[in-house]
C-alpha atoms as a PDB file:
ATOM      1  CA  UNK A   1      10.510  38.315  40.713  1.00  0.00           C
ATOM      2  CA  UNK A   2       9.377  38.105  37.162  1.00  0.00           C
ATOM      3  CA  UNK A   3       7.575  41.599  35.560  1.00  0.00           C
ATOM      4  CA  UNK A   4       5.907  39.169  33.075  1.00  0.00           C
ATOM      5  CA  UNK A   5       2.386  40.146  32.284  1.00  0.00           C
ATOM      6  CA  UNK A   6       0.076  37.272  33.045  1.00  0.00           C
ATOM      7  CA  UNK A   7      -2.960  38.430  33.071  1.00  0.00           C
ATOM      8  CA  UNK A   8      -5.067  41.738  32.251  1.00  0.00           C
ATOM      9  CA  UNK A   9      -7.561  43.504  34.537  1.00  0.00           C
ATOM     10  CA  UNK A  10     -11.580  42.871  34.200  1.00  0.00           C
ATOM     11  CA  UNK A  11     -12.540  46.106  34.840  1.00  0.00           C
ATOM     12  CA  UNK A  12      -9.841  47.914  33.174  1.00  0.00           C
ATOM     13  CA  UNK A  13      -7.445  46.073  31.097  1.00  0.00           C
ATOM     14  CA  UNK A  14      -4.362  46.795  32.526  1.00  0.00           C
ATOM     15  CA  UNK A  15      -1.612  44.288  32.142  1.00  0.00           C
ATOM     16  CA  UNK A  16      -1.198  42.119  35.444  1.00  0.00           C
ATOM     17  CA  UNK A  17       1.982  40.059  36.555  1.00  0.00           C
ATOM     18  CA  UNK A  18       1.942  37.271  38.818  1.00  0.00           C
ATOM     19  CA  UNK A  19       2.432  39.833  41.713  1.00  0.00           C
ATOM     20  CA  UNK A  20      -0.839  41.238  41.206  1.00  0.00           C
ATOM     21  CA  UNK A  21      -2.771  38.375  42.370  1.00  0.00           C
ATOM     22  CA  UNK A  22      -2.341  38.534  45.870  1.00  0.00           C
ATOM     23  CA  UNK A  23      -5.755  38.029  47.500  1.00  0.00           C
ATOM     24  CA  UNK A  24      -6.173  41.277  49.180  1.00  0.00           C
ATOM     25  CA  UNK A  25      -4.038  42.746  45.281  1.00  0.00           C
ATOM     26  CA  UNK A  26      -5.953  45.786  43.816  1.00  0.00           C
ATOM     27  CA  UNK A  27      -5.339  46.168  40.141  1.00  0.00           C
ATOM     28  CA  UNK A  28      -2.913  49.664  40.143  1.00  0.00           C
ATOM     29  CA  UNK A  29      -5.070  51.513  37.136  1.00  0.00           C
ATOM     30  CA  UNK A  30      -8.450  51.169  38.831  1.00  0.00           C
ATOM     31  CA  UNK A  31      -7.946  49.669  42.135  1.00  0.00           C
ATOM     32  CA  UNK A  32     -10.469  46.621  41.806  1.00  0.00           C
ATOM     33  CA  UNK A  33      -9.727  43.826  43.272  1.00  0.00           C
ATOM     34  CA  UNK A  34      -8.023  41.252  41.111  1.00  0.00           C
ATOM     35  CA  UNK A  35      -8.256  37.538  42.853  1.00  0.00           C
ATOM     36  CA  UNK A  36     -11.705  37.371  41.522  1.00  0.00           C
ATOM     37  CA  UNK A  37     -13.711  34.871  39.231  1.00  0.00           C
ATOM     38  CA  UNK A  38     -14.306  37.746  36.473  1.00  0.00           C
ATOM     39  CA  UNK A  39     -10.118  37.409  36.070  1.00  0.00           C
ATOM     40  CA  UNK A  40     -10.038  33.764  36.148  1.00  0.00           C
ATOM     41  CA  UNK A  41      -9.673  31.203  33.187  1.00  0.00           C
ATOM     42  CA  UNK A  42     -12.193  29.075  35.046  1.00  0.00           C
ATOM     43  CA  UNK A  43     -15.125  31.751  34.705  1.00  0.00           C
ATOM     44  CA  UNK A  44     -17.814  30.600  32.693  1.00  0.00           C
ATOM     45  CA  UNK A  45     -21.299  32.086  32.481  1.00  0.00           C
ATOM     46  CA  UNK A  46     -24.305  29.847  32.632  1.00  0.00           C
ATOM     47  CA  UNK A  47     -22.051  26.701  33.858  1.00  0.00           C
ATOM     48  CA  UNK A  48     -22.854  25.895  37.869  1.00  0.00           C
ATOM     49  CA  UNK A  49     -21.442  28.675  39.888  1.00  0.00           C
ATOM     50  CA  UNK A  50     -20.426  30.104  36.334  1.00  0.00           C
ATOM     51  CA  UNK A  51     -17.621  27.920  36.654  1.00  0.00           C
ATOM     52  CA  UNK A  52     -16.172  25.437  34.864  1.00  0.00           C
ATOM     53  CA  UNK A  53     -14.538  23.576  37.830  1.00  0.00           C
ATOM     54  CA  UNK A  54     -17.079  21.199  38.825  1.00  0.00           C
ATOM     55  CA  UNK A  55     -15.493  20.795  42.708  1.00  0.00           C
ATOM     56  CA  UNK A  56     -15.386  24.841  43.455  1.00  0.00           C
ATOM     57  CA  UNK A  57     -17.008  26.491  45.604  1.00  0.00           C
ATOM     58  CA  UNK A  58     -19.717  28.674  45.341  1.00  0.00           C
ATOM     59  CA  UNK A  59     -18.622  32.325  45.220  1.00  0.00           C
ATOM     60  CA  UNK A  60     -21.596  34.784  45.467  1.00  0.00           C
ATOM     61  CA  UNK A  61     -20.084  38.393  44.040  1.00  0.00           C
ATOM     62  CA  UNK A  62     -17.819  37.151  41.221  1.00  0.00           C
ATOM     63  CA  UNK A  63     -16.196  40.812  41.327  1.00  0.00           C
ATOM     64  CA  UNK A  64     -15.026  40.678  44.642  1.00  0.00           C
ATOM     65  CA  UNK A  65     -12.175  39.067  46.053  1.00  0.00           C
ATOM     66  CA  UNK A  66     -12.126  35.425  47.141  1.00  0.00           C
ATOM     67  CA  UNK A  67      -9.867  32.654  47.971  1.00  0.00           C
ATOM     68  CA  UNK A  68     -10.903  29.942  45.437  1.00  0.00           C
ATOM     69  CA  UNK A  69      -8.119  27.635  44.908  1.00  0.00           C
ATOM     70  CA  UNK A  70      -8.872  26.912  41.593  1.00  0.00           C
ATOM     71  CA  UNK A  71      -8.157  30.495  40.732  1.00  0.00           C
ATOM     72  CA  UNK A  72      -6.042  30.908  37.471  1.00  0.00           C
ATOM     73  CA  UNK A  73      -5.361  34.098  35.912  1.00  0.00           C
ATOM     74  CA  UNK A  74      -6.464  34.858  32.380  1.00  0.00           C
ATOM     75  CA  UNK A  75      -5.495  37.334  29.696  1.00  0.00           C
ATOM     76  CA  UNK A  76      -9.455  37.406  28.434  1.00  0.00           C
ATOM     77  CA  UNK A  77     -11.382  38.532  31.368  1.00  0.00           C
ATOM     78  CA  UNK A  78     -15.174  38.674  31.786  1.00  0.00           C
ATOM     79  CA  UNK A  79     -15.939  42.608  32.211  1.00  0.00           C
ATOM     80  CA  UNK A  80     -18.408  42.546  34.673  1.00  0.00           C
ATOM     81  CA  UNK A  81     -22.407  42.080  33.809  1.00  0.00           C
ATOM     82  CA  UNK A  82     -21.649  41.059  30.280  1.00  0.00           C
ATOM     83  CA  UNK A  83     -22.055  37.968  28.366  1.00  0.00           C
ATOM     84  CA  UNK A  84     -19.874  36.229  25.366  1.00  0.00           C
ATOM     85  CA  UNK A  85     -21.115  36.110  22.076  1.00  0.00           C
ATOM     86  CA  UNK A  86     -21.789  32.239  20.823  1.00  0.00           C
ATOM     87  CA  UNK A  87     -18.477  32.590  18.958  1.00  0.00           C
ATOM     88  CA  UNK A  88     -16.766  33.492  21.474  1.00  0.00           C
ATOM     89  CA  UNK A  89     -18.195  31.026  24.135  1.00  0.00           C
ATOM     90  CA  UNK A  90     -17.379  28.484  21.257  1.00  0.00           C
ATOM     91  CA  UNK A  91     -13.804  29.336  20.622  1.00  0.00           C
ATOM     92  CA  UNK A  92     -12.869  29.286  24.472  1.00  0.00           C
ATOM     93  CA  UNK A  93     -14.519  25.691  24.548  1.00  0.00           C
ATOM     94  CA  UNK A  94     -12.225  24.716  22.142  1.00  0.00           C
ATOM     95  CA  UNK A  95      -9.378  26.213  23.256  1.00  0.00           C
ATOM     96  CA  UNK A  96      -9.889  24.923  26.978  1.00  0.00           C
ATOM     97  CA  UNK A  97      -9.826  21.322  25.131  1.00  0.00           C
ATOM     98  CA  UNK A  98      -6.299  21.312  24.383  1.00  0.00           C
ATOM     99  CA  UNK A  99      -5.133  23.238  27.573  1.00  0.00           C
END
């Protein structure tokens, strides 16, 4: 099992592995949950669902824990209740061009 950190916390930060995204995983700083849409690279405030995949389904409380199978960890999490600045909205389009 690989200690690689994947991922980082939205509520806290802390560096997540692969390990850590076990649907009923709590991050181990601040024991939120961490299969949520706030963690995932999909998230995307203001898009349907706030998500950019078209064919997911709707998930209500984006800070709890769900079983979305589009989930896909990111290392730039949405901190809950906040919004990203134009630049930054426009950077991750461009960035999710080439991925």
């Amino acid at each position: 099992m690989s200690d690689e950190i994947i991922g980082k916390c939205w509520h806290c930060g802390a560096g997540l592995t692969k390990a850590d995204y076990g649907r009923e995983t709590a991050c181990l700083s601040c024991s939120k949950a961490t299969r949520v849409c706030l963690n995932c690279r999909h998230f995307a405030r203001g898009r349907p669902n706030d998500c950019m995949e078209p064919l997911a389904e709707r998930v209500l409380d984006k800070a709890r824990a769900n079983f979305c199978e589009h989930f896909d960890p990111t290392d730039h999490p949405a901190a809950a209740g906040s919004t990203p600045s134009p630049a930054d909205a426009a950077r991750q389009a461009a960035e999710d061009l080439f991925r």
